[in-house]
N, C-alpha and C. Protein backbone atom coordinates (compact mmCIF):
# COMPACT_ATOMS: atom_id res chain seq x y z
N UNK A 1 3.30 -12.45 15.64
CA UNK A 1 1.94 -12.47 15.14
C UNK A 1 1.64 -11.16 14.40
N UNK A 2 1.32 -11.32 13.30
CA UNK A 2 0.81 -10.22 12.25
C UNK A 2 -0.59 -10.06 12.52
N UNK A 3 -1.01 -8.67 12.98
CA UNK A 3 -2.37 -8.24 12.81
C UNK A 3 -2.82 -7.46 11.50
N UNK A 4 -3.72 -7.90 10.90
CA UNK A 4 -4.15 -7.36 9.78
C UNK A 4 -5.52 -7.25 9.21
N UNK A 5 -6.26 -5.67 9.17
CA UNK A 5 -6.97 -5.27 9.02
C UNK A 5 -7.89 -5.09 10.01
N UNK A 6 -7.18 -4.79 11.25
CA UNK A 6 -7.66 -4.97 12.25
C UNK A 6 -8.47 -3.05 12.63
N UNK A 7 -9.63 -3.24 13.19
CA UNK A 7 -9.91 -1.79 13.43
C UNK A 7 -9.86 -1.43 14.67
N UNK A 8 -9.05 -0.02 14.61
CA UNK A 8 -9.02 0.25 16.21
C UNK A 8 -9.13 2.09 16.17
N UNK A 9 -10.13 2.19 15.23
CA UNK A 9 -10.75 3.77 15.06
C UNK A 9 -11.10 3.98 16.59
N UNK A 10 -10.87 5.53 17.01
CA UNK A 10 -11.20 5.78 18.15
C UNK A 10 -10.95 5.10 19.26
N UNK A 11 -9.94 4.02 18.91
CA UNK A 11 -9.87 3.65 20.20
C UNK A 11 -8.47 4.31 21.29
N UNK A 12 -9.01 4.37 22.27
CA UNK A 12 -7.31 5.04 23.55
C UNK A 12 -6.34 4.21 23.48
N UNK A 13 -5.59 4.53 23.12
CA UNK A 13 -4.33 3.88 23.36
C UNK A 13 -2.94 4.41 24.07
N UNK A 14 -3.47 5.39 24.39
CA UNK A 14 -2.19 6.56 24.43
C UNK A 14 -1.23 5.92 26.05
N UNK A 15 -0.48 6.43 25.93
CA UNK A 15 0.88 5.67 26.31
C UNK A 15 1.23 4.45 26.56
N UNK A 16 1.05 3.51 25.73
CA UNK A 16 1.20 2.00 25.83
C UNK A 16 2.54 2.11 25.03
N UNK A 17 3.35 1.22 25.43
CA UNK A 17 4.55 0.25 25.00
C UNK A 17 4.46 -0.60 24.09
N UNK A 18 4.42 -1.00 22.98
CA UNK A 18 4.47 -1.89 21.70
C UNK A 18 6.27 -1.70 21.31
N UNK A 19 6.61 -3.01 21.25
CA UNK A 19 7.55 -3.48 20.17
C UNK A 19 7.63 -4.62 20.05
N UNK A 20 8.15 -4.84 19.02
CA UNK A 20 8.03 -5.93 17.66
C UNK A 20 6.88 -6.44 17.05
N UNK A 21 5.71 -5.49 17.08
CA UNK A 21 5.09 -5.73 16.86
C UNK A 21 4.31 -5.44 15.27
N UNK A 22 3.35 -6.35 14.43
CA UNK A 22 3.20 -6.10 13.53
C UNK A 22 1.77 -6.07 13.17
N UNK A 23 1.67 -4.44 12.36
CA UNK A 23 0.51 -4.30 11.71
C UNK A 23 0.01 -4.09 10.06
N UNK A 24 -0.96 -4.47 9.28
CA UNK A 24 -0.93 -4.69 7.97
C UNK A 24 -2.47 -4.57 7.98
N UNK A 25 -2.75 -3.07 6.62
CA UNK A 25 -3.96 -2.42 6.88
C UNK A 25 -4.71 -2.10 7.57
N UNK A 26 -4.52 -1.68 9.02
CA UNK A 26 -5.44 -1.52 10.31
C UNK A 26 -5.48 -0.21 9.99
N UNK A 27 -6.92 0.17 11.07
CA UNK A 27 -7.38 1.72 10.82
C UNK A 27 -6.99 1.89 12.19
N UNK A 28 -6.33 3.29 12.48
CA UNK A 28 -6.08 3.87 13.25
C UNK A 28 -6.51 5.15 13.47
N UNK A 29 -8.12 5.44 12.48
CA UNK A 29 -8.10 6.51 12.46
C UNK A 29 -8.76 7.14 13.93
N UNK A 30 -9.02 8.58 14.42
CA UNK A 30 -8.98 8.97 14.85
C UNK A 30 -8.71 8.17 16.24
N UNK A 31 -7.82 7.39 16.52
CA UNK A 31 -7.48 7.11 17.85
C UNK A 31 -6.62 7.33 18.83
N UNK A 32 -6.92 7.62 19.79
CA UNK A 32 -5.80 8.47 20.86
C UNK A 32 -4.61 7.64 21.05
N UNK A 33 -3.76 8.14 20.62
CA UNK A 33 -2.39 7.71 20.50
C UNK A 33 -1.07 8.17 21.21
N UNK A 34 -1.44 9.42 22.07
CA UNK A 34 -0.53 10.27 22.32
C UNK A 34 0.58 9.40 23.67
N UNK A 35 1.96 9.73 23.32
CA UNK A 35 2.62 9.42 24.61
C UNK A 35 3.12 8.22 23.86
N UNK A 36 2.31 7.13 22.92
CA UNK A 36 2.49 5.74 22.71
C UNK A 36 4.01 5.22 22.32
N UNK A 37 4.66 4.56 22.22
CA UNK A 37 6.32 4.54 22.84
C UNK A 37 6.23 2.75 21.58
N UNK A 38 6.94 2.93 20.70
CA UNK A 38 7.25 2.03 19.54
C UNK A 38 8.75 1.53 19.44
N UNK A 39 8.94 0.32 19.70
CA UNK A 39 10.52 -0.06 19.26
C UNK A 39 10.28 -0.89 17.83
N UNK A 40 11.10 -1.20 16.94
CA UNK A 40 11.23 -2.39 16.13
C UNK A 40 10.07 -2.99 15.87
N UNK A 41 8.57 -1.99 15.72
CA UNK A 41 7.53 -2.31 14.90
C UNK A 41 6.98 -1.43 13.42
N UNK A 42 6.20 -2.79 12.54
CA UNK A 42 5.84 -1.95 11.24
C UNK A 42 4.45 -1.98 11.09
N UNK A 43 4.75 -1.09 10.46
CA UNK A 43 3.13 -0.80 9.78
C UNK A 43 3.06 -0.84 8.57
N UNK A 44 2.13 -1.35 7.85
CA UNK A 44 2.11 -1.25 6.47
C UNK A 44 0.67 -1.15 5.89
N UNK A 45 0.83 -0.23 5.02
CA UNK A 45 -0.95 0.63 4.73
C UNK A 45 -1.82 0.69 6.28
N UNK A 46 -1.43 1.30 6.68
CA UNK A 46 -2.21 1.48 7.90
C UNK A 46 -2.79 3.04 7.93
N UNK A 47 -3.92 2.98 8.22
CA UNK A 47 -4.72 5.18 8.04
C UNK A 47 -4.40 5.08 9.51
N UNK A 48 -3.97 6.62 9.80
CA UNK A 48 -3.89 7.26 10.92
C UNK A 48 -4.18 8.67 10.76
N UNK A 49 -5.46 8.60 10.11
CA UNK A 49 -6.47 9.85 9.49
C UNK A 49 -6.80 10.05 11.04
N UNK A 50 -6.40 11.31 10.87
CA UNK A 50 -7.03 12.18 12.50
C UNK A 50 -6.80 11.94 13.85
N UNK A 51 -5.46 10.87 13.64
CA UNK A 51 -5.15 10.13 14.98
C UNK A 51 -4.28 11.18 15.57
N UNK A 52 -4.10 11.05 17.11
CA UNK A 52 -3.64 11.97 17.38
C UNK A 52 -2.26 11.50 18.37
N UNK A 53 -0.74 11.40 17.54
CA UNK A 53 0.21 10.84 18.18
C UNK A 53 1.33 12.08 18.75
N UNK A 54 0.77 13.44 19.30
CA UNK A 54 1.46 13.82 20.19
C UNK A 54 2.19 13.60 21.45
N UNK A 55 3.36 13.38 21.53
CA UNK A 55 3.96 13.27 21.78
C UNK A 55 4.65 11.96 22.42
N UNK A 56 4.43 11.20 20.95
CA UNK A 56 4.96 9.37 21.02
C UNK A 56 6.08 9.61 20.62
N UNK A 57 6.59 8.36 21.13
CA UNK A 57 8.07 8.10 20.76
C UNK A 57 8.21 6.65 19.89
N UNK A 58 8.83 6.92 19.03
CA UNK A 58 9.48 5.47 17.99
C UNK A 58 10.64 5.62 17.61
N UNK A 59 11.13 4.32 18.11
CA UNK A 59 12.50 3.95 17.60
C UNK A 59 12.42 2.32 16.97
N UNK A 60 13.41 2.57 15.46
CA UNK A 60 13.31 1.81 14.66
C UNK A 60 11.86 1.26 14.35
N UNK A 61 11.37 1.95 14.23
CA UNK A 61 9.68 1.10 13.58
C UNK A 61 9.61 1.77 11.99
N UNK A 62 8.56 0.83 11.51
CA UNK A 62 8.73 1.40 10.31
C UNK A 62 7.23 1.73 10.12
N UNK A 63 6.57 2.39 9.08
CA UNK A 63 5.34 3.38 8.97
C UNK A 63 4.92 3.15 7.37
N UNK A 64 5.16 1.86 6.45
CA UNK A 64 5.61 2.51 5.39
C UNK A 64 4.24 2.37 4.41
N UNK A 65 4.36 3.00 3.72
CA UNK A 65 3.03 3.59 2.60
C UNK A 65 1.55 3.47 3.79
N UNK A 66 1.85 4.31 5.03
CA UNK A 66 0.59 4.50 5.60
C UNK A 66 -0.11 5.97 5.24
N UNK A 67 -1.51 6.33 5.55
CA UNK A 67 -1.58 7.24 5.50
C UNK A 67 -1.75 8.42 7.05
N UNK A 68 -1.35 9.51 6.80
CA UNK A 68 -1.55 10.30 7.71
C UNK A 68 -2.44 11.82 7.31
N UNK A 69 -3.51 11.96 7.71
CA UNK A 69 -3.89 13.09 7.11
C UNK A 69 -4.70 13.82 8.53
N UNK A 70 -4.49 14.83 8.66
CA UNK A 70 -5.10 15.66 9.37
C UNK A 70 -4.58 15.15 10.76
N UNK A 71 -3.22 14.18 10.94
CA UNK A 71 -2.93 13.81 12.06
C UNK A 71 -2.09 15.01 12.89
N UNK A 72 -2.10 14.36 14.01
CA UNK A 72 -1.33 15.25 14.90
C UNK A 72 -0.08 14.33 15.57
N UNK A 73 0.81 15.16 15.04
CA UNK A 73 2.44 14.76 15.45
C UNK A 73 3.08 15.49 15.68
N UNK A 74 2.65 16.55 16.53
CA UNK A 74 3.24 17.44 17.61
C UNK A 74 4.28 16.99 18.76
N UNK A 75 5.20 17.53 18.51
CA UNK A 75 6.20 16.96 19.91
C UNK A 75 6.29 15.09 19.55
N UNK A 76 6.46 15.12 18.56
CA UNK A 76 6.54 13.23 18.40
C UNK A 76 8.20 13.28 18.27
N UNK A 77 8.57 12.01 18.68
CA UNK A 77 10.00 11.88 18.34
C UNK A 77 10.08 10.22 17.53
N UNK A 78 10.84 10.24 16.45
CA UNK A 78 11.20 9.77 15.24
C UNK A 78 12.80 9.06 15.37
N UNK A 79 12.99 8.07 15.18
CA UNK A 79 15.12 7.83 15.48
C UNK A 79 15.06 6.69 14.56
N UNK A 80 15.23 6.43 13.61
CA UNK A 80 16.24 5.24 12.88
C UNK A 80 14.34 4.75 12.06
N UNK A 81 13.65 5.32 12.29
CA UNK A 81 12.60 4.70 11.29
C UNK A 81 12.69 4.92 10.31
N UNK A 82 11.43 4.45 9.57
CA UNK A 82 11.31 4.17 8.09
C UNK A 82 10.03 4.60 7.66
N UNK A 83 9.95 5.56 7.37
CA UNK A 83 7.93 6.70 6.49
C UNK A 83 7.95 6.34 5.04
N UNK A 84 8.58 5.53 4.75
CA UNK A 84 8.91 5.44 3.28
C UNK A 84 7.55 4.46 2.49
N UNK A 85 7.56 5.93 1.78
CA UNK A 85 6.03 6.01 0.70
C UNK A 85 4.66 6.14 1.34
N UNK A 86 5.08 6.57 2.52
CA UNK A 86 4.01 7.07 3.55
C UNK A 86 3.13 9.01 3.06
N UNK A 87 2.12 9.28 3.18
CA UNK A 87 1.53 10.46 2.55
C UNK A 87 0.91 11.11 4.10
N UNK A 88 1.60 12.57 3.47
CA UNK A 88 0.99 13.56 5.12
C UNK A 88 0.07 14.52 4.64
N UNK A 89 -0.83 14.50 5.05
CA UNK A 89 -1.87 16.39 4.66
C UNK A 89 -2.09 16.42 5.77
N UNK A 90 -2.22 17.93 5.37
CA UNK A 90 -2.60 18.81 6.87
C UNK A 90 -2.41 18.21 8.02
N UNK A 91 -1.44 17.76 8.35
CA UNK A 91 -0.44 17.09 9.55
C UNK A 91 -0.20 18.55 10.62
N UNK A 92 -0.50 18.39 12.01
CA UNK A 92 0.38 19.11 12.65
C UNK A 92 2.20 19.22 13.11
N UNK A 93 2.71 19.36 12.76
CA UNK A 93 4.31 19.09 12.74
C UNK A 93 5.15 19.85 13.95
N UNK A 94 4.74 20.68 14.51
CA UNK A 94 5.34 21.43 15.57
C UNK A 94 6.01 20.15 16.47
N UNK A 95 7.27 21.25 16.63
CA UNK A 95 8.05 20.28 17.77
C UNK A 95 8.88 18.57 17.25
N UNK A 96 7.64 18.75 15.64
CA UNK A 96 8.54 16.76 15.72
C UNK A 96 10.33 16.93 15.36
N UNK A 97 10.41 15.69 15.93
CA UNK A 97 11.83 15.68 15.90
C UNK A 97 12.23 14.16 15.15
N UNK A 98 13.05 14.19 13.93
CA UNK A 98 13.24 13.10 13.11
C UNK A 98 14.51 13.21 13.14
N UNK A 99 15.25 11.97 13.22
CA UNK A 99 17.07 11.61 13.42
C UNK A 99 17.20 10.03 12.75
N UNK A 100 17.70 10.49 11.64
CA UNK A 100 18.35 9.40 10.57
C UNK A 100 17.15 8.33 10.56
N UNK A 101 16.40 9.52 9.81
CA UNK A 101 14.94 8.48 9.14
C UNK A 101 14.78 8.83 8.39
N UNK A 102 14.14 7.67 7.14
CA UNK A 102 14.25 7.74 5.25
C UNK A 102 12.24 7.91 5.45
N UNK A 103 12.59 9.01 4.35
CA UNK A 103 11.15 9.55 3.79
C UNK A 103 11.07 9.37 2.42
N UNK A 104 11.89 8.11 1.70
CA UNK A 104 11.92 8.14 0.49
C UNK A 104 10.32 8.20 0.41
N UNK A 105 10.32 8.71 -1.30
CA UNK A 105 8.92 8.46 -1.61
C UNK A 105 7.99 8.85 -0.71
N UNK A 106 7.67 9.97 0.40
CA UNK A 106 6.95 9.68 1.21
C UNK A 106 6.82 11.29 0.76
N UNK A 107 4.66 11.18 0.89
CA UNK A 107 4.57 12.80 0.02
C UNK A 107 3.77 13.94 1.36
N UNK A 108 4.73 14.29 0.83
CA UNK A 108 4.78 16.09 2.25
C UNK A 108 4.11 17.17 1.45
N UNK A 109 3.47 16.45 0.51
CA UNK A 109 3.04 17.89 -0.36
C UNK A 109 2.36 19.45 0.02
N UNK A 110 2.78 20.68 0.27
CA UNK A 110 1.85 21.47 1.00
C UNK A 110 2.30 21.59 2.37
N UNK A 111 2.98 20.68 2.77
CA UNK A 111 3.20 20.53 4.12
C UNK A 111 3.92 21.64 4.85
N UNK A 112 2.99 22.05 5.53
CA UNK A 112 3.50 23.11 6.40
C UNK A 112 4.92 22.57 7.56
N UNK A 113 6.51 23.20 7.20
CA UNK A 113 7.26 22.22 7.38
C UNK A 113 8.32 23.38 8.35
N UNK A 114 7.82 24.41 8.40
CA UNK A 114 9.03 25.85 8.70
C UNK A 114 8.98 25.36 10.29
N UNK A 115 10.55 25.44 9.98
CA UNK A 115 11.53 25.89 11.21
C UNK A 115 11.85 24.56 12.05
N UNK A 116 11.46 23.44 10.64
CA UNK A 116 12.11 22.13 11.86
C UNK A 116 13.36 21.45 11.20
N UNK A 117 13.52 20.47 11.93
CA UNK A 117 15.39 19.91 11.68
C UNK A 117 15.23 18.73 11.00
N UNK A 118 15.25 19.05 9.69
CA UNK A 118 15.09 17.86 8.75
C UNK A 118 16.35 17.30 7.96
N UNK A 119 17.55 17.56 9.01
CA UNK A 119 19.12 17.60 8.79
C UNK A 119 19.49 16.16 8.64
N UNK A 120 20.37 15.59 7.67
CA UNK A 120 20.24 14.35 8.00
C UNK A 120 19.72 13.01 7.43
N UNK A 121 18.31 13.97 6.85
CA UNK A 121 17.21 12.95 6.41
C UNK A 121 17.33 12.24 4.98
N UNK A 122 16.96 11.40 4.98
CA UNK A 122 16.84 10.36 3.54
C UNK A 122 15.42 11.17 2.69
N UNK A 123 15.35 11.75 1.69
CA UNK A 123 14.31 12.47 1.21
C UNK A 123 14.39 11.81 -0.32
N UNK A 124 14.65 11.45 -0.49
CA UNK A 124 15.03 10.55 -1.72
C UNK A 124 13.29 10.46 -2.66
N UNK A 125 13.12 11.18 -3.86
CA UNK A 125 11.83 11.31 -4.44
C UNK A 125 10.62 11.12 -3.63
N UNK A 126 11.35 12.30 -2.61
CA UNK A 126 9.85 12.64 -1.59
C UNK A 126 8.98 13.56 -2.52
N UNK A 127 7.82 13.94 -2.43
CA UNK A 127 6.66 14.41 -3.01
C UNK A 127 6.83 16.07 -1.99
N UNK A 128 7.64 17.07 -2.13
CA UNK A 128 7.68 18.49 -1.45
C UNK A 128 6.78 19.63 -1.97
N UNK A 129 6.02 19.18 -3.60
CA UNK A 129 5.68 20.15 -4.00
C UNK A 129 4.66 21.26 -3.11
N UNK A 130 4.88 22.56 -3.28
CA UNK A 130 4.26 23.63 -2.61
C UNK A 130 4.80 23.42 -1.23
N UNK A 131 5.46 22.96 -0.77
CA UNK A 131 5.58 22.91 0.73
C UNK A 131 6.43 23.97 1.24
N UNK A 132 6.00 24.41 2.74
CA UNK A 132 6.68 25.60 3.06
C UNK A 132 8.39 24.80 3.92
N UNK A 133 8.95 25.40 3.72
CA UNK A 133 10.23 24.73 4.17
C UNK A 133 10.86 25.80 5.11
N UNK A 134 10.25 27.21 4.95
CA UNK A 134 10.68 28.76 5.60
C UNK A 134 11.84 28.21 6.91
N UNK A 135 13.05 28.26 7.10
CA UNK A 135 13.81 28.54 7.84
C UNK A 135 13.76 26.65 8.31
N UNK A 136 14.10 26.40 7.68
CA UNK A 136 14.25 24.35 7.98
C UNK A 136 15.36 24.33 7.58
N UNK A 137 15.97 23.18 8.36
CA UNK A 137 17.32 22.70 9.04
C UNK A 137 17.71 21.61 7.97
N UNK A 138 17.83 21.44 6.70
CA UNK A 138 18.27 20.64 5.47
C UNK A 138 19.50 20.49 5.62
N UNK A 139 20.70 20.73 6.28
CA UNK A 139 21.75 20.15 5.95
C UNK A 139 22.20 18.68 6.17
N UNK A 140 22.97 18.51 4.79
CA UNK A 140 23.39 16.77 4.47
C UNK A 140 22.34 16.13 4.25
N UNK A 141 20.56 16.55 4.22
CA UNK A 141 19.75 15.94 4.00
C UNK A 141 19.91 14.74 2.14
N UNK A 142 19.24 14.10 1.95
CA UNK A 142 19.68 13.61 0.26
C UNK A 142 18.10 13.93 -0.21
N UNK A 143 18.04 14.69 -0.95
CA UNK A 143 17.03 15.32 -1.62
C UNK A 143 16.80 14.84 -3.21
N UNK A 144 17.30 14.02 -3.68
CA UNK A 144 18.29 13.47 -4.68
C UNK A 144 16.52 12.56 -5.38
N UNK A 145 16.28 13.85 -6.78
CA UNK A 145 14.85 12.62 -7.26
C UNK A 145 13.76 13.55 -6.77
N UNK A 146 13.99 14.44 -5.41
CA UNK A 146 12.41 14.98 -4.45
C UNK A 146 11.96 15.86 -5.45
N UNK A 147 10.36 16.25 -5.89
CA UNK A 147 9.90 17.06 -6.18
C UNK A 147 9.60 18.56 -5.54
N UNK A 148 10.23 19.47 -5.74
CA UNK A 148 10.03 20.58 -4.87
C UNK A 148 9.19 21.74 -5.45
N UNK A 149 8.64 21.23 -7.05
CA UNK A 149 7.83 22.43 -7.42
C UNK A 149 7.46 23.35 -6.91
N UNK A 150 7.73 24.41 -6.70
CA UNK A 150 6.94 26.20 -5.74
C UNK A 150 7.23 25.48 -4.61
N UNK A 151 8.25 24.88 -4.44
CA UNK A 151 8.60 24.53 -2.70
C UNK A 151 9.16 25.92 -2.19
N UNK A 152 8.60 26.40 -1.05
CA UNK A 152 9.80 28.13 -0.61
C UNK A 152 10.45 27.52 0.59
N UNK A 153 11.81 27.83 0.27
CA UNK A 153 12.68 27.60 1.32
C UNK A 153 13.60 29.13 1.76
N UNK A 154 12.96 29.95 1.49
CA UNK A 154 13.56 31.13 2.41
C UNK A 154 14.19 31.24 3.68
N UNK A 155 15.08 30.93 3.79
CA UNK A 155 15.86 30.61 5.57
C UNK A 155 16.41 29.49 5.54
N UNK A 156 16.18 28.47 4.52
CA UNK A 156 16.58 27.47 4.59
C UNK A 156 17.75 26.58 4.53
N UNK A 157 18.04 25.68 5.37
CA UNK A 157 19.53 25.79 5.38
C UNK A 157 20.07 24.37 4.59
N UNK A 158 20.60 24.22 3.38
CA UNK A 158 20.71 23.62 2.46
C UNK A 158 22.16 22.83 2.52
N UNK A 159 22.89 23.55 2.83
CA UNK A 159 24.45 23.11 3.19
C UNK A 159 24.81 21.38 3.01
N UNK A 160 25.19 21.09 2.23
CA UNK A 160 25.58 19.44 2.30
C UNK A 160 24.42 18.57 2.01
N UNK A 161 23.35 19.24 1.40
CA UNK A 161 21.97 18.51 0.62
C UNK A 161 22.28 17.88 -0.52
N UNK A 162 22.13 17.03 -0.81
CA UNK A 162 21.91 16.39 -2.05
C UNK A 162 20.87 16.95 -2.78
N UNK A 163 20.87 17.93 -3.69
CA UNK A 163 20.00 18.03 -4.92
C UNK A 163 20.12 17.77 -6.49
N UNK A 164 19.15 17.03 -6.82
CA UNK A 164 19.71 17.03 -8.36
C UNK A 164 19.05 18.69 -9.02
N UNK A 165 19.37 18.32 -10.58
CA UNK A 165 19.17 19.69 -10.87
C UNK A 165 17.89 20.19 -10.97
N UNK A 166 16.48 19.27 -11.37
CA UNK A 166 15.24 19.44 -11.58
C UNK A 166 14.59 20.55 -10.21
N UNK A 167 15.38 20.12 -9.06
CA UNK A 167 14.97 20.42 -7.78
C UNK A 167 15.47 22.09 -7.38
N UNK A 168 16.59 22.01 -8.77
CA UNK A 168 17.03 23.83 -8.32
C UNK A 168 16.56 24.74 -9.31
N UNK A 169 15.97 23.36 -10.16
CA UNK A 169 15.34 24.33 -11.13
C UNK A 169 13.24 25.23 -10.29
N UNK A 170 12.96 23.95 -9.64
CA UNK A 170 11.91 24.09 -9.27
C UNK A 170 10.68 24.98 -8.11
N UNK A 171 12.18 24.81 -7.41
CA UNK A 171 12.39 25.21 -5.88
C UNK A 171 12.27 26.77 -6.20
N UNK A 172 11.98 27.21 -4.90
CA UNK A 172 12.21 28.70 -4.92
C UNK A 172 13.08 28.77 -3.79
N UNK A 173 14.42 29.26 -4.14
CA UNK A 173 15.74 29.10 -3.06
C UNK A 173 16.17 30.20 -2.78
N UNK A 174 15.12 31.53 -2.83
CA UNK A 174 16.10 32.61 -2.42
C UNK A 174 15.74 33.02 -1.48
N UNK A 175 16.83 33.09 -0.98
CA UNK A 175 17.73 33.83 0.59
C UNK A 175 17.81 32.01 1.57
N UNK A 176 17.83 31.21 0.69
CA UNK A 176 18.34 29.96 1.10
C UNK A 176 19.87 29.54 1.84
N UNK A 177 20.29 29.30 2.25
CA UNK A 177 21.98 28.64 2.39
C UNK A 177 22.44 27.54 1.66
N UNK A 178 23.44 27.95 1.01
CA UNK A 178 23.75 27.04 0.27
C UNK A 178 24.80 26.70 0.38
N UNK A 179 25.87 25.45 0.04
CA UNK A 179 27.23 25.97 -0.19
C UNK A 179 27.74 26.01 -1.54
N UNK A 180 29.13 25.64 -1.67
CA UNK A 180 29.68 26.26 -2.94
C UNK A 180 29.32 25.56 -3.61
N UNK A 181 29.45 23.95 -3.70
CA UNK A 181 28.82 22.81 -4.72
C UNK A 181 27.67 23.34 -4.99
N UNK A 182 26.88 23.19 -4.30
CA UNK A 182 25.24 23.35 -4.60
C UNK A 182 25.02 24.81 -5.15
N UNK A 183 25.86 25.96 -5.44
CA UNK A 183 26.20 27.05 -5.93
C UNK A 183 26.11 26.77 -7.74
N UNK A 184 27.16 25.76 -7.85
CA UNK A 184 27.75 25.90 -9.02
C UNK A 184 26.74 24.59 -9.81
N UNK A 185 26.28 24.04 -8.98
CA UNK A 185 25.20 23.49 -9.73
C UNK A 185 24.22 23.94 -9.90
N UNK A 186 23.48 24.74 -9.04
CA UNK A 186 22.36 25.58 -9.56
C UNK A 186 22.47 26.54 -10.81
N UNK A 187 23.75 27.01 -10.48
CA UNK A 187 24.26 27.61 -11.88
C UNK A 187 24.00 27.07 -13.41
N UNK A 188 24.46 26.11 -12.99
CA UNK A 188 24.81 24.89 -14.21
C UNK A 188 23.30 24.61 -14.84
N UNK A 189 22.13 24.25 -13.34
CA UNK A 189 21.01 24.00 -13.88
C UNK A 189 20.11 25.12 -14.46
N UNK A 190 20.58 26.19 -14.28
CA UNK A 190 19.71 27.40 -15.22
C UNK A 190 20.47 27.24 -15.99
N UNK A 191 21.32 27.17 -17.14
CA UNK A 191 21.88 27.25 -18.41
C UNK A 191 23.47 28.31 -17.89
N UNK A 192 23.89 28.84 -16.58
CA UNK A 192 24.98 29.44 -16.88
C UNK A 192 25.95 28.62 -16.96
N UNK A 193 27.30 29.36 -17.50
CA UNK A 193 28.77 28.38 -17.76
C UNK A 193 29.38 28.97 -16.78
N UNK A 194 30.30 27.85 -16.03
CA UNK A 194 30.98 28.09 -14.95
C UNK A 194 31.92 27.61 -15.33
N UNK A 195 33.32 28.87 -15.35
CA UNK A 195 34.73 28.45 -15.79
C UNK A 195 35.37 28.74 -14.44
C-alpha cells in the first residue's frame, strides 16, 4: 500500500520499525523521528524540514528527491540506500554514518561536512558547492560530474576518488590527499604537460 500525501508534521514517531513500506509526497516536517529503524522502504518527494532523525537506522530504503532542511541526522546510520536527488541545508551531520549509498544528484550545498566518512560513496553530480569537506574520508568515493565550486577540502582524503577535471579545477584541494592518478590529472586540468 502506497501512502501519498499523507501529513504527519509533528507527529512522534520515534523508534518505530517500518519496512517495505511506501511513501509519496508526505510531510514529515518537524516530526520526532529519532531511533526510527527503516528496511526496504521509499520515499519520494517527501519534506523532512526540521524533522529530527537522530539516531535512526536505514537499511536499503530509498529517500529520493526528498527534502531535508534544517534536519537533524546526528548519529543516523545509512547502509545500501538511495538520497538520490534528495537536497540538505543546514542539516546537522555529526556522527552520521553512510556505507555504499548513492547521493547522485543529491545537493549538499554549504554543507557543513568535516571529519566524516564519505569513503565509498556514489557522489555522482552531487551539488558540493561551498561545502566544507575539512578532514573527510573521500577515498574510492565517484565524484565523477559533482560540483565542488569553493568546496575546501583541507585534510581531505581523496585517494581512489573519481574526479573529473571541472572538479580540480574548482575545488580548493590544498593540503588534500591525493594519489598519483588524481596528481597527474589535476595537472593536466590546469593547463600543465606531463611527460
Amino acid at each position: 500500500m502506497i501512502e501519498t500525501g499523507e501529513n504527519y508534521q509533528e507527529a512522534v514517531l520515534s523508534g518505530q520499525w517500518w519496512e517495505k513500506r511506501q511513501f509519496v509526497g508526505c510531510d514529515f516536517a518537524e516530526a520526532d523521528l529519532r531511533d526510527l529503524r527503516t528496511r526496504g522502504c521509499t520515499f519520494d518527494d517527501c519534506d523532512f524540514t526540521r524533522a529530527d532523525l537522530a539516531g535512526s537506522r536505514h537499511d536499503a530504503s530509498a529517500f529520493r528527491s526528498c527534502k531535508f532542511d534544517r534536519t537533524v541526522l546526528a548519529e543516523s546510520r545509512w547502509s545500501s540506500c538511495s538520497l538520490l536527488g534528495s537536497s540538505f541545508m543546514d542539516c546537522r551531520f555529526q556522527g552520521i554514518a553512510l556505507t555504499e549509498c548513492d547521493l547522485s544528484l543529491a545537493s549538499l550545498a554549504r554543507g557543513r561536512l568535516r571529519k566524516l566518512d564519505l569513503s565509498g560513496l556514489r557522489l555522482r553530480e552531487a551539488n558540493l558547492t561551498e561545502a566544507d569537506l575539512t578532514d573527510t574520508d573521500l577515498r574510492g568515493s565517484d565524484l565523477s560530474g559533482a560540483r565542488l565550486l569553493a568546496a575546501k577540502l583541507p585534510g581531505a582524503d581523496l585517494r581512489g576518488a573519481v574526479l573529473d577535471a571541472n572538479a580540480l579545477v574548482q575545488a580548493d584541494l590544498r593540503g588534500a590527499y591525493i594519489d598519483t592518478e588524481t596528481a597527474i590529472a589535476f595537472a593536466a586540468a590546469h593547463g600543465l604537460v606531463v611527460k
